[in-house]
Protein backbone atom coordinates (compact mmCIF):
# COMPACT_ATOMS: atom_id res chain seq x y z
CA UNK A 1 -13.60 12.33 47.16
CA UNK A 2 -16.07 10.56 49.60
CA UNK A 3 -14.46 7.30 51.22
CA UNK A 4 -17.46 4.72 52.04
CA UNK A 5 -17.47 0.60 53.18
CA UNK A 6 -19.79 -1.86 53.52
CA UNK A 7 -21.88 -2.36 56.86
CA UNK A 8 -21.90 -5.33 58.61
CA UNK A 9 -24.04 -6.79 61.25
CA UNK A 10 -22.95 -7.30 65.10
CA UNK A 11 -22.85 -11.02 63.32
CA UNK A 12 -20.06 -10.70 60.76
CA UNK A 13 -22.72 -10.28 58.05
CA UNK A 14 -23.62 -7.82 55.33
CA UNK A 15 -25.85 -5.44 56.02
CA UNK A 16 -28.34 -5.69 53.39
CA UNK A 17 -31.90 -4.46 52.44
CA UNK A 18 -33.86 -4.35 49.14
CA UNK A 19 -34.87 -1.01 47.28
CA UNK A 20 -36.61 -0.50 44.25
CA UNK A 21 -35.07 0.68 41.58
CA UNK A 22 -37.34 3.44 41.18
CA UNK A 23 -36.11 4.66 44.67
CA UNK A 24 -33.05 4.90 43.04
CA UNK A 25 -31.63 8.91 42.28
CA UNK A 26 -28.52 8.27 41.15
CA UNK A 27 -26.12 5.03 40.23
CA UNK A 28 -22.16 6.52 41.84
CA UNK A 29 -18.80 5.40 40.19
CA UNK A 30 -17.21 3.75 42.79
CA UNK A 31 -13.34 3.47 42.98
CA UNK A 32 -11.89 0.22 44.93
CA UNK A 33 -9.04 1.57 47.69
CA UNK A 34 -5.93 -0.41 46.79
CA UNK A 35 -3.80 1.06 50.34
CA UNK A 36 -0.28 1.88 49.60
CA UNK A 37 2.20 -0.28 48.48
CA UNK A 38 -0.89 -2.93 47.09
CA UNK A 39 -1.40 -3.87 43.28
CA UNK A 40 -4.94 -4.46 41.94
CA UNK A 41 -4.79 -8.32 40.53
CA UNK A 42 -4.94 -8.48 36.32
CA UNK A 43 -7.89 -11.33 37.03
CA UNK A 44 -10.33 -8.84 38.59
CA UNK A 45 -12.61 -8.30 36.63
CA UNK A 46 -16.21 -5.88 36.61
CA UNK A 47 -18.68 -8.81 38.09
CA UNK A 48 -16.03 -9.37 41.00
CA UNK A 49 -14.73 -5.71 41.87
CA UNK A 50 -17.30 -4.94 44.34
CA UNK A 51 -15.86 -8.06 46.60
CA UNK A 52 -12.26 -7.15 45.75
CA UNK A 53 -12.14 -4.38 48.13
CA UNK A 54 -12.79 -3.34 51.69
CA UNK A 55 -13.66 0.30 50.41
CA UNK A 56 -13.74 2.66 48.01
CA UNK A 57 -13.84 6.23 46.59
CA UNK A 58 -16.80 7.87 45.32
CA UNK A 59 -16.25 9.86 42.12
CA UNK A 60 -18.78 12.68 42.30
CA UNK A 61 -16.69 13.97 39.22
CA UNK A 62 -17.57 11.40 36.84
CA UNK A 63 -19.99 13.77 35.25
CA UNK A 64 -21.85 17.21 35.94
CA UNK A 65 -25.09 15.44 37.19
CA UNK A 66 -23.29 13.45 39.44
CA UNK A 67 -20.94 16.65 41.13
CA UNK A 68 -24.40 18.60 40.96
CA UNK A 69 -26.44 15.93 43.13
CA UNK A 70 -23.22 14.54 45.29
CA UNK A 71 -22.01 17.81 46.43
């Protein structure tokens, strides 16, 4: 699996940009990276994962459209 982590600015600030959704190919099933030794809190929670974590996995086997596009 792919490893990927937000960009930041050379100000300490998300890198961000607006698409359209019609731009978009494919949504990806992103995994949160614990690291060793870590535990994932029981209050996290769908609306707050994407801020839990300084990276994650991308699962390009969460279906056969996915590993067909992603690979």
């Amino acid at each position: 699996m792919w490893m990927v982590e937000p960009d930041f600015n050379a100000l300490g600030n998300p890198a961000m940009s607006l698409i359209h959704l019609d731009a978009v190919f494919r949504g990806a099933h992103l995994m949160g990276v614990a690291g060793q030794g870590q535990f994932i809190p029981r209050h996290l929670e769908f609306h707050n994962s994407l801020d839990a974590f300084c990276s994650y996995y991308v699962n390009k086997y969460i279906d056969h459209h996915a590993h067909k596009f992603a690979f």
